[in-house]
PDB file of N, CA and C in Angstrom:
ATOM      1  N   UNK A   1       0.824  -1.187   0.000  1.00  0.00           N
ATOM      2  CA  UNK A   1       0.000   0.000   0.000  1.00  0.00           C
ATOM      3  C   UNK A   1       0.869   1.251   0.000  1.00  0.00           C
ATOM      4  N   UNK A   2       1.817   1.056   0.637  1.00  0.00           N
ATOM      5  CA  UNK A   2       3.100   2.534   0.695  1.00  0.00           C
ATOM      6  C   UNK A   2       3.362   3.023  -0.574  1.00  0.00           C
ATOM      7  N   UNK A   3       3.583   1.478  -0.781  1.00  0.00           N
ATOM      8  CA  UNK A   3       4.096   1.678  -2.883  1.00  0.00           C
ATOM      9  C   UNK A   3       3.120   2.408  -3.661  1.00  0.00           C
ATOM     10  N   UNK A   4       1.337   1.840  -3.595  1.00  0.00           N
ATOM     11  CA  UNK A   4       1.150   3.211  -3.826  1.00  0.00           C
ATOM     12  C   UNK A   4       0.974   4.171  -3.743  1.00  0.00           C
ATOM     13  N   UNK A   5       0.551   4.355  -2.312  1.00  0.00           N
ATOM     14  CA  UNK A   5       0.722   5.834  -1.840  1.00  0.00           C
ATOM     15  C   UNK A   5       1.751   6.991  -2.354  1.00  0.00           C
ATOM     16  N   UNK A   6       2.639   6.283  -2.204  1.00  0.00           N
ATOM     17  CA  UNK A   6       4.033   7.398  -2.245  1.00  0.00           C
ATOM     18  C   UNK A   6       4.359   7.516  -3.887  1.00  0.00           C
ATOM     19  N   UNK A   7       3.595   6.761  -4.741  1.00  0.00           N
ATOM     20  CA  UNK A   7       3.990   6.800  -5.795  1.00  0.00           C
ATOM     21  C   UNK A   7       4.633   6.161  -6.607  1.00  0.00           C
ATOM     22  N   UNK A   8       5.460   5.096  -6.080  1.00  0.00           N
ATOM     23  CA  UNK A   8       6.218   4.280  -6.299  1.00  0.00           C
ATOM     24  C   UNK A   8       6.284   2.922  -7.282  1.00  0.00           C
ATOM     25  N   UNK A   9       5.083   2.959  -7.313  1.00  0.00           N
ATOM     26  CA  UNK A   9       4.266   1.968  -8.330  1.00  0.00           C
ATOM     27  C   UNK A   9       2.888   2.147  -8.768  1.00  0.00           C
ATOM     28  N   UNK A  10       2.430   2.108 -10.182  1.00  0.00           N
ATOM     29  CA  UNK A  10       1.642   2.794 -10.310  1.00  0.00           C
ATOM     30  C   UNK A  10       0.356   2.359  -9.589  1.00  0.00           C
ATOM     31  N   UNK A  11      -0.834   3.226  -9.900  1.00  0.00           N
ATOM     32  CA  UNK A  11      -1.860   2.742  -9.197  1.00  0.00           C
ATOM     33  C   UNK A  11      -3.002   2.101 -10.119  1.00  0.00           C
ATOM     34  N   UNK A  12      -2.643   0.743 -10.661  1.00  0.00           N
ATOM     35  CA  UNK A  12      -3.065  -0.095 -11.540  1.00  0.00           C
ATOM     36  C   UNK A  12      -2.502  -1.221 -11.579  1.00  0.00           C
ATOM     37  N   UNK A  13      -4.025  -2.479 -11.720  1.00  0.00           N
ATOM     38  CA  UNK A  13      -3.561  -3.488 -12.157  1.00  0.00           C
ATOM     39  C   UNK A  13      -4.007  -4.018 -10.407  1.00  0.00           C
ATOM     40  N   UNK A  14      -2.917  -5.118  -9.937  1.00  0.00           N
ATOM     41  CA  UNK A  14      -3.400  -5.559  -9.231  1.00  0.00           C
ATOM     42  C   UNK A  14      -2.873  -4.305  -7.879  1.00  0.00           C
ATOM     43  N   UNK A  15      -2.157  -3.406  -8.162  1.00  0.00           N
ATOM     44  CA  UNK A  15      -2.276  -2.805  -6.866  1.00  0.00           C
ATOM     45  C   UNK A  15      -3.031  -1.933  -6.511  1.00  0.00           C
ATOM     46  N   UNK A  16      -3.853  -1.553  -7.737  1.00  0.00           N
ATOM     47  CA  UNK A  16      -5.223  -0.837  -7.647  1.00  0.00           C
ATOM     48  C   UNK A  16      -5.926  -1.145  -6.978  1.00  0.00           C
ATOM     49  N   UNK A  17      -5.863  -2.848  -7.379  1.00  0.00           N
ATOM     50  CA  UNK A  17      -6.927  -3.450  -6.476  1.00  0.00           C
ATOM     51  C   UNK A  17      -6.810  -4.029  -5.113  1.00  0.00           C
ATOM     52  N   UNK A  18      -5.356  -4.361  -4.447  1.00  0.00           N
ATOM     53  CA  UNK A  18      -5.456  -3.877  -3.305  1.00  0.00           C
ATOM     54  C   UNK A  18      -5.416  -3.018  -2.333  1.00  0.00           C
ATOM     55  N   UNK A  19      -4.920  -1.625  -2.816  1.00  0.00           N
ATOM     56  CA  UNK A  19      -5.312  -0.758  -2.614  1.00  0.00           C
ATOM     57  C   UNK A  19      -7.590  -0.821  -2.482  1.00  0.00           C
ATOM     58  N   UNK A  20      -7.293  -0.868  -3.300  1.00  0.00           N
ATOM     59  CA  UNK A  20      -8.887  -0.779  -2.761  1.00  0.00           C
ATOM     60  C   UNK A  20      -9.968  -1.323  -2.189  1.00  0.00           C
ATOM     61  N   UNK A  21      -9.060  -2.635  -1.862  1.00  0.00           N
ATOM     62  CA  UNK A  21      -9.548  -3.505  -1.304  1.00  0.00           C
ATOM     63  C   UNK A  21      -9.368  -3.234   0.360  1.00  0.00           C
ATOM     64  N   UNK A  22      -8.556  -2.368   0.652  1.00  0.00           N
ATOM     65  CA  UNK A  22      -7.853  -2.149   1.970  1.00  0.00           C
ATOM     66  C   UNK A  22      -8.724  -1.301   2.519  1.00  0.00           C
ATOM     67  N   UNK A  23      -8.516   0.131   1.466  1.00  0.00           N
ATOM     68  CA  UNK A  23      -9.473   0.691   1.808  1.00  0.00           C
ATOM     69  C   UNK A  23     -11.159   0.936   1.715  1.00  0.00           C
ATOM     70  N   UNK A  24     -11.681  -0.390   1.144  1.00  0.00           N
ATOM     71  CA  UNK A  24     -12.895  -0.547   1.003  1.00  0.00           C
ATOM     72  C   UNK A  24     -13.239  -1.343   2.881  1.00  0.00           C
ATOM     73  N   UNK A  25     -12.282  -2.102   3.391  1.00  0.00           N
ATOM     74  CA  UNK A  25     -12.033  -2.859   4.538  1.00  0.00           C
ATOM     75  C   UNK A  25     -11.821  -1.665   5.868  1.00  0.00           C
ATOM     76  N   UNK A  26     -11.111  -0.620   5.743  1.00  0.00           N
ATOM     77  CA  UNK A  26     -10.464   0.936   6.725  1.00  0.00           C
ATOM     78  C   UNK A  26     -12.116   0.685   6.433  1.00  0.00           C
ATOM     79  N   UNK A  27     -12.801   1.491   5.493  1.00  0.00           N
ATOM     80  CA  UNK A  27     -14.325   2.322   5.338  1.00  0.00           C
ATOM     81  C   UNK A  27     -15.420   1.287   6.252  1.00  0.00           C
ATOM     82  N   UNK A  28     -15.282   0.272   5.989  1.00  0.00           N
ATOM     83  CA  UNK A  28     -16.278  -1.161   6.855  1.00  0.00           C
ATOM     84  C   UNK A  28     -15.751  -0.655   8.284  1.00  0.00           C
ATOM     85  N   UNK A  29     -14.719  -0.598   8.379  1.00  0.00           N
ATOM     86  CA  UNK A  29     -14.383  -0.661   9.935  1.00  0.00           C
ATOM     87  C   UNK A  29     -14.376   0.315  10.620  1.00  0.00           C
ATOM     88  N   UNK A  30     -14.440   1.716  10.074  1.00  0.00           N
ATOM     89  CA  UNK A  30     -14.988   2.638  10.907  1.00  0.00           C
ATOM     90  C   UNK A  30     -16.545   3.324  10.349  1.00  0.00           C
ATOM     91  N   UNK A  31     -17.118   2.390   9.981  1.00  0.00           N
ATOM     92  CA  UNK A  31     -18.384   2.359  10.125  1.00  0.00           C
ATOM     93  C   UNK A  31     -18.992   3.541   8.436  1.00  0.00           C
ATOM     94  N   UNK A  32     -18.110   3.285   7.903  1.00  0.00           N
ATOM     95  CA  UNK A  32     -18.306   4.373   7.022  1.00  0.00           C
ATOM     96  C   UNK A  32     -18.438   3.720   5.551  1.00  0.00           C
ATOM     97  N   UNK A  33     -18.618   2.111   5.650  1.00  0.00           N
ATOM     98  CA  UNK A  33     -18.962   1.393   4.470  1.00  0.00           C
ATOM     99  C   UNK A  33     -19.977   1.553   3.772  1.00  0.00           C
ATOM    100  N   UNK A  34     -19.968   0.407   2.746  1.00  0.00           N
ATOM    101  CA  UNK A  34     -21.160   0.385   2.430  1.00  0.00           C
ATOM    102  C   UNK A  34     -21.999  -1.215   2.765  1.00  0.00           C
ATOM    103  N   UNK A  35     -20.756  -2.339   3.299  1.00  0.00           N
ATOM    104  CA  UNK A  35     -20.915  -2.932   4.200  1.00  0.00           C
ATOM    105  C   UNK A  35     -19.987  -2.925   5.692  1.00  0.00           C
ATOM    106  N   UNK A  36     -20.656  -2.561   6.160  1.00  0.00           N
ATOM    107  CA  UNK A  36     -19.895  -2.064   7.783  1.00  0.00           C
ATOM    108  C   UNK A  36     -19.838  -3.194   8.710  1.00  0.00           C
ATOM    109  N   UNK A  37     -18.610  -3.232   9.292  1.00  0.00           N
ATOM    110  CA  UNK A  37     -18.552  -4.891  10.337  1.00  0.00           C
ATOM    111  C   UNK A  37     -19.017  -4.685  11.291  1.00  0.00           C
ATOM    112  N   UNK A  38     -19.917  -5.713  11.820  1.00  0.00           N
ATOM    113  CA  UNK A  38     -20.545  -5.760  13.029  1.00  0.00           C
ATOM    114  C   UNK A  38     -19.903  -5.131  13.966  1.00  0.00           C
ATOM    115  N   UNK A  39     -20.869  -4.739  15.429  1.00  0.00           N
ATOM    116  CA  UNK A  39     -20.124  -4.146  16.495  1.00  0.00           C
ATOM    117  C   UNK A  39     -21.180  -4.973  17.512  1.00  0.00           C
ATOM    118  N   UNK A  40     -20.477  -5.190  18.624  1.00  0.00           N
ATOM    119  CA  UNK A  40     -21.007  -5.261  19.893  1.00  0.00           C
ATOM    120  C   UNK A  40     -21.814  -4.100  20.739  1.00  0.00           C
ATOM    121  N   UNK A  41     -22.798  -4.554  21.501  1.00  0.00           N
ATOM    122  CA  UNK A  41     -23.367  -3.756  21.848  1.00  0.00           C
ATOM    123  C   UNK A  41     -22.714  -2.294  22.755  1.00  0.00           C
ATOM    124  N   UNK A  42     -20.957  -2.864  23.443  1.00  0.00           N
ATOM    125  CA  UNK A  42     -20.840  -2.025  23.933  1.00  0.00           C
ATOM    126  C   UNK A  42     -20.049  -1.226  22.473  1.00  0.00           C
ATOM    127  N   UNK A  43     -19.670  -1.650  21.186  1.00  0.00           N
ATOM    128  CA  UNK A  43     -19.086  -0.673  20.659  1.00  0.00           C
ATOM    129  C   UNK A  43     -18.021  -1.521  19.624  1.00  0.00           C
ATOM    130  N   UNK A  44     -17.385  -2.369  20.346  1.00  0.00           N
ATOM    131  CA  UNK A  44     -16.142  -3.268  19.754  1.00  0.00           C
ATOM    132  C   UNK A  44     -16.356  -4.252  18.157  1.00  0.00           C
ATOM    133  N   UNK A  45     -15.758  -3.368  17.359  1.00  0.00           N
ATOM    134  CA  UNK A  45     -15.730  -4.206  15.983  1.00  0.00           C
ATOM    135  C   UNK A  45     -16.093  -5.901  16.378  1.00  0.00           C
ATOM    136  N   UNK A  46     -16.942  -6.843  15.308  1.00  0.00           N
ATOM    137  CA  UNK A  46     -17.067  -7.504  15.845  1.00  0.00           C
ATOM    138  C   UNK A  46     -17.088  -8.688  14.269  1.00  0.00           C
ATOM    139  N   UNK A  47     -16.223  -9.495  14.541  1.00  0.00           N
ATOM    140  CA  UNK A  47     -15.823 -10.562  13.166  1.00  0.00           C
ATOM    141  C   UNK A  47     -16.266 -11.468  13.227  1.00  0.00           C
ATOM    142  N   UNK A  48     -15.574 -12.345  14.070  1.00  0.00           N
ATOM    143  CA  UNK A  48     -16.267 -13.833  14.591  1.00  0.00           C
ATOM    144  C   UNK A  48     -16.013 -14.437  15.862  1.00  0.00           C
ATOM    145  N   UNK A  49     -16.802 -15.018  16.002  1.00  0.00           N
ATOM    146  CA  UNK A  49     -17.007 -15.307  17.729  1.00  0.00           C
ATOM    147  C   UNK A  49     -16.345 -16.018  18.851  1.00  0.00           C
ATOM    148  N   UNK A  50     -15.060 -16.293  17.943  1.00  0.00           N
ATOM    149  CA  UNK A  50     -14.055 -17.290  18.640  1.00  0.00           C
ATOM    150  C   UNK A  50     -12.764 -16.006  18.268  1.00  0.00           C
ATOM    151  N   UNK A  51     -11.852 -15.815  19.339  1.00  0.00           N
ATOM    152  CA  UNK A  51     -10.740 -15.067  18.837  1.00  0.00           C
ATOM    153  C   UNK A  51     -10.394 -13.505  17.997  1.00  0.00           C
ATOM    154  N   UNK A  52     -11.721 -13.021  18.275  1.00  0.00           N
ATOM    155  CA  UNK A  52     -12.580 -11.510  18.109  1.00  0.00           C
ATOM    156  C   UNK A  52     -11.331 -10.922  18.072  1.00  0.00           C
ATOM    157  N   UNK A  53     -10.601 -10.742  19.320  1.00  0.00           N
ATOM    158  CA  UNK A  53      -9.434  -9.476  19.628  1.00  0.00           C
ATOM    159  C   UNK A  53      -8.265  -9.710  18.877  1.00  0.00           C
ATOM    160  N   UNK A  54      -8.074 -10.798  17.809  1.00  0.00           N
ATOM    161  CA  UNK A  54      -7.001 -10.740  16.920  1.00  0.00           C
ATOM    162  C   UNK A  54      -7.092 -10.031  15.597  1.00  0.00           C
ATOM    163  N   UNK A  55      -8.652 -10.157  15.684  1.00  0.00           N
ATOM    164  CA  UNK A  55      -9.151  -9.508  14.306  1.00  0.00           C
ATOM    165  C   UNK A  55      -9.415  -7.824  14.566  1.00  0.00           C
ATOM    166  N   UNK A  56      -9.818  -7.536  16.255  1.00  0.00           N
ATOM    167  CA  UNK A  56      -9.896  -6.372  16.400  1.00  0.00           C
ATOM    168  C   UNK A  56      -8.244  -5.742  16.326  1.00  0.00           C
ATOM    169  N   UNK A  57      -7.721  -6.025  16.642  1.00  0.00           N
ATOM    170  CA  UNK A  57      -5.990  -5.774  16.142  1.00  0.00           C
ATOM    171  C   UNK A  57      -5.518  -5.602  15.316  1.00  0.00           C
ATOM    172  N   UNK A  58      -5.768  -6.088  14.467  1.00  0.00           N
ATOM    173  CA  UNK A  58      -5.121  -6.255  13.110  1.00  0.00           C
ATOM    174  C   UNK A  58      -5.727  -5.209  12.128  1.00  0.00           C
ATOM    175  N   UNK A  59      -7.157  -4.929  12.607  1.00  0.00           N
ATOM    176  CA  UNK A  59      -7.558  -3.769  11.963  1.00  0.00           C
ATOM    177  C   UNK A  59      -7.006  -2.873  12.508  1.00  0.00           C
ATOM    178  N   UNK A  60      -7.619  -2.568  13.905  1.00  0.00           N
ATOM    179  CA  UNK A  60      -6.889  -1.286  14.394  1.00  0.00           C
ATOM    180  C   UNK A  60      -5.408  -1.064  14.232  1.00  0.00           C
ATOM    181  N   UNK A  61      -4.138  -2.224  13.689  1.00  0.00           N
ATOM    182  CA  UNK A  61      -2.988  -1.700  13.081  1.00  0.00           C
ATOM    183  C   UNK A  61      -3.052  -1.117  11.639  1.00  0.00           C
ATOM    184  N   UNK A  62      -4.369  -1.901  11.009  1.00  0.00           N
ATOM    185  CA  UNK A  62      -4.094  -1.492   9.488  1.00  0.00           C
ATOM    186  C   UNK A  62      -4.664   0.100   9.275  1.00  0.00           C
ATOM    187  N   UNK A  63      -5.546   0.309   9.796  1.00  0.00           N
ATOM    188  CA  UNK A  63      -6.089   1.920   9.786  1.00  0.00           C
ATOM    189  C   UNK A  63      -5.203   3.137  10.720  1.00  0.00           C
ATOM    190  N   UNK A  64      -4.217   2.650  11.869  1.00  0.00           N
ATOM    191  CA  UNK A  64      -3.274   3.167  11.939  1.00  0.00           C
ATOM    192  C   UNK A  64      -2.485   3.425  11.433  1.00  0.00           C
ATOM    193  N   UNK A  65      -1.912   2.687  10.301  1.00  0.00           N
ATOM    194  CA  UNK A  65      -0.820   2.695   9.245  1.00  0.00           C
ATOM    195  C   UNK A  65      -1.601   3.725   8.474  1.00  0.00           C
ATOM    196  N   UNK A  66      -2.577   3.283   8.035  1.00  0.00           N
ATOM    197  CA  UNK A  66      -2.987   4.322   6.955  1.00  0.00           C
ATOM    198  C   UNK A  66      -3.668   5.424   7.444  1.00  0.00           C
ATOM    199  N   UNK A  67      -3.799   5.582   8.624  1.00  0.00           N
ATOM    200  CA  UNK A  67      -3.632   7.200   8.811  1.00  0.00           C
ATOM    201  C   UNK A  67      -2.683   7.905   8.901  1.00  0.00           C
ATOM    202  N   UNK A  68      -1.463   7.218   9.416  1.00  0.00           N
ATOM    203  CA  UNK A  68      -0.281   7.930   9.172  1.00  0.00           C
ATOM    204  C   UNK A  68       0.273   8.556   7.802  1.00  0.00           C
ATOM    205  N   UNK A  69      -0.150   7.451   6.924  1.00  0.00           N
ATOM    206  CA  UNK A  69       0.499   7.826   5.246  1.00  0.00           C
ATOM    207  C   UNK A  69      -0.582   8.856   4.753  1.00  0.00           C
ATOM    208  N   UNK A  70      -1.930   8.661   5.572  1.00  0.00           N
ATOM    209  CA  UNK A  70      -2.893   9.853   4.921  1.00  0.00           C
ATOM    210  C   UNK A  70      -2.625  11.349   5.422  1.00  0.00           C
ATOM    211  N   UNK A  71      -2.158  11.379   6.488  1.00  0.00           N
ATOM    212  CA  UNK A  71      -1.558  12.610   7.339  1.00  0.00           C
ATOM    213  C   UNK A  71      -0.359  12.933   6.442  1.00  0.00           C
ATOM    214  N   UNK A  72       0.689  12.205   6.108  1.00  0.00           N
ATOM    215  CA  UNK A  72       1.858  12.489   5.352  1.00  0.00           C
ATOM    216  C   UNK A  72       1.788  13.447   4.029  1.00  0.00           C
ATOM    217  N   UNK A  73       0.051  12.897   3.412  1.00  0.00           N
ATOM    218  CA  UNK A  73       0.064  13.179   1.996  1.00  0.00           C
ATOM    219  C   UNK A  73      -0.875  14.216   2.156  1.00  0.00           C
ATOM    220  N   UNK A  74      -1.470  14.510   3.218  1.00  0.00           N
ATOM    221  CA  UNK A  74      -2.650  15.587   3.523  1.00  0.00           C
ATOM    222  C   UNK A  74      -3.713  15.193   2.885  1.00  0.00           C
ATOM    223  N   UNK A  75      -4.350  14.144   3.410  1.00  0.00           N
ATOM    224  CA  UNK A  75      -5.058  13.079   2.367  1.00  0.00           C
ATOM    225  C   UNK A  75      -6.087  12.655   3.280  1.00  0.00           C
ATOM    226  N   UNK A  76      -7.022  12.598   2.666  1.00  0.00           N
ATOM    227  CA  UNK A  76      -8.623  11.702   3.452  1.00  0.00           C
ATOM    228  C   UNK A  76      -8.957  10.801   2.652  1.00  0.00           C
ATOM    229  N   UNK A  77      -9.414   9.651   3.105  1.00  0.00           N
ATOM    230  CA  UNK A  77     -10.248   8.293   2.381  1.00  0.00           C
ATOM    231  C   UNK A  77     -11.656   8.585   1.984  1.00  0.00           C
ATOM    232  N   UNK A  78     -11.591   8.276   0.868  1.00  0.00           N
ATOM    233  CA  UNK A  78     -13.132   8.562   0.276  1.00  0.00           C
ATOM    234  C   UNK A  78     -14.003   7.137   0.918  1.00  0.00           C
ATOM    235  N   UNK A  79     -14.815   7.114   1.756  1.00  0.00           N
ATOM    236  CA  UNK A  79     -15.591   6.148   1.630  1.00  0.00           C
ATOM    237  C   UNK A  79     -17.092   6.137   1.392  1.00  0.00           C
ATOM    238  N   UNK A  80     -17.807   5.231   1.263  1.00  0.00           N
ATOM    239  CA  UNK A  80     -19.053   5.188   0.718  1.00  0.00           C
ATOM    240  C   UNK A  80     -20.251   6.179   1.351  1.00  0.00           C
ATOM    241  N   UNK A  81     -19.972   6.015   2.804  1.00  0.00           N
ATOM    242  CA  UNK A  81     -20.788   7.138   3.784  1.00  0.00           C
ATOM    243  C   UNK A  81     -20.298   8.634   4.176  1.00  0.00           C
ATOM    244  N   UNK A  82     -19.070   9.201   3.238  1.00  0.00           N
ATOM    245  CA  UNK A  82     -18.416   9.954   3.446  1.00  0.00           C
ATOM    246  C   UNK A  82     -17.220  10.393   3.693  1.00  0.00           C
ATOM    247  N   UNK A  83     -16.091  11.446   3.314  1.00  0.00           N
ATOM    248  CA  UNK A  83     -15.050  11.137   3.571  1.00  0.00           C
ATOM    249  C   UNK A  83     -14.217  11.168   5.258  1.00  0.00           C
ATOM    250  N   UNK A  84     -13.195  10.684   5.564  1.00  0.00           N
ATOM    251  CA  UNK A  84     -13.028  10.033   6.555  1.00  0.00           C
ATOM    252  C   UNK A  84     -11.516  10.900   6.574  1.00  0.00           C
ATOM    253  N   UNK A  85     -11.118  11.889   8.017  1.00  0.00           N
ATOM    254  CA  UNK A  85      -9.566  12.120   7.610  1.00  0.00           C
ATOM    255  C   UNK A  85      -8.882  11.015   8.544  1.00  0.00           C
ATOM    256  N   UNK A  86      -7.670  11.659   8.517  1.00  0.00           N
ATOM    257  CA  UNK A  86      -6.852  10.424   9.613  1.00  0.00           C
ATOM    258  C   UNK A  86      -6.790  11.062  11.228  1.00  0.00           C
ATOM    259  N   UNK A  87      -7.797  12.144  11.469  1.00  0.00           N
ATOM    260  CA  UNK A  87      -8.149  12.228  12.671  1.00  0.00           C
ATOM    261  C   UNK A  87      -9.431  11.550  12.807  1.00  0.00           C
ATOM    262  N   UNK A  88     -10.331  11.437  12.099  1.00  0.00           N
ATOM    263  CA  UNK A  88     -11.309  10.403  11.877  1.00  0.00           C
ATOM    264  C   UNK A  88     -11.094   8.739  12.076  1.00  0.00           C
ATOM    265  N   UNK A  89      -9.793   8.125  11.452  1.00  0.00           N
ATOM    266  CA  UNK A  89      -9.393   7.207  11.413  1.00  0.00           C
ATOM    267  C   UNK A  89      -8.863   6.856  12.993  1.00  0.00           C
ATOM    268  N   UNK A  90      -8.110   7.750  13.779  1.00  0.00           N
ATOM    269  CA  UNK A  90      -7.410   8.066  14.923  1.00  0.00           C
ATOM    270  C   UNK A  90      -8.552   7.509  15.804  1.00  0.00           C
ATOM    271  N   UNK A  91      -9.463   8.519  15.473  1.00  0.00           N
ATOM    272  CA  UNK A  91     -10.824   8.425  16.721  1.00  0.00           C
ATOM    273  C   UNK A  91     -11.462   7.353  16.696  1.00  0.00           C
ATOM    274  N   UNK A  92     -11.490   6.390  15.611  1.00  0.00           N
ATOM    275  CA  UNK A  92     -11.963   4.885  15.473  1.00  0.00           C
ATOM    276  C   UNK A  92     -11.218   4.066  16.451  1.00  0.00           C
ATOM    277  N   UNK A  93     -10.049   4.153  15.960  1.00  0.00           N
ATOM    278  CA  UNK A  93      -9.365   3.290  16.826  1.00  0.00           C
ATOM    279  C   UNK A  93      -9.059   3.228  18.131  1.00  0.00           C
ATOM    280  N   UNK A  94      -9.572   4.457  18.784  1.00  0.00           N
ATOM    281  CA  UNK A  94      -9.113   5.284  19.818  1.00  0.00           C
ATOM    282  C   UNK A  94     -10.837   4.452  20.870  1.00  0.00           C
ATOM    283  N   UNK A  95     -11.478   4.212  19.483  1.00  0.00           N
ATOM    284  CA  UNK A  95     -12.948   3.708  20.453  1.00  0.00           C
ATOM    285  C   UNK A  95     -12.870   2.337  20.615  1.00  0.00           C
ATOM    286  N   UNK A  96     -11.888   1.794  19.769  1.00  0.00           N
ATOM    287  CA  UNK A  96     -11.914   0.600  19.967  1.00  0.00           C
ATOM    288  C   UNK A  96     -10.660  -0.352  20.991  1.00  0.00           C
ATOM    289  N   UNK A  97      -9.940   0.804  21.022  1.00  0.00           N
ATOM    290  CA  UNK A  97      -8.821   0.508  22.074  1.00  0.00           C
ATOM    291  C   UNK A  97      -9.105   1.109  23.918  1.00  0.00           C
ATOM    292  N   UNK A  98     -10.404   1.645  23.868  1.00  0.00           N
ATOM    293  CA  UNK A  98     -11.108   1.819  25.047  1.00  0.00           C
ATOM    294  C   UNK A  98     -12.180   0.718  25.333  1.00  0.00           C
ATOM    295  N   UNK A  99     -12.358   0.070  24.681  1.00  0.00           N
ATOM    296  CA  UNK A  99     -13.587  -1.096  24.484  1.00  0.00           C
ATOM    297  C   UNK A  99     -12.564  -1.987  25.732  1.00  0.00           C
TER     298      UNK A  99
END
């Protein structure tokens, strides 16, 4: 994803598509999809019902990463419910690391 961020490779082909696959996954997870991942009633992203907090992790690293590179580039994620900056992204994770 750096690669394309920064430019480094173009943004086509298959890195288009994970690129957008990543961030179609960031937009689900802070609720800003157009399919959004379950949450628990108190709040906590919610995947599957055995081993929840590995999956809550792994997101909350991947939308950390990419708020950092979105802050770098002065950049917001377009997602389906609206755009999202990386203080937006921050505050997701920030709810889910209080859960």
């Amino acid at each position: 994803m750096q690669l394309v961020l920064e430019g480094k490779v173009k943004n086509s082909g298959k890195w288009e598509e994970y690129k957008r696959h990543a961030e179609e996954f960031i937009c689900a997870c802070i609720q800003k999809g157009s399919n959004n991942v379950n949450r628990t009633p108190g709040g906590l992203i919610w995947f599957l019902p055995w081993n929840n907090v590995q999956y809550v992790a792994t997101a909350t690293l991947a939308t950390t990463v990419y708020s950092i590179y979105l802050e770098a580039k002065h950049a917001s994620l377009n997602c389906p419910a609206g755009s999202a900056t990386p203080s937006d992204l921050i505050a997701s994770i920030k709810s889910q690391v209080s859960q």
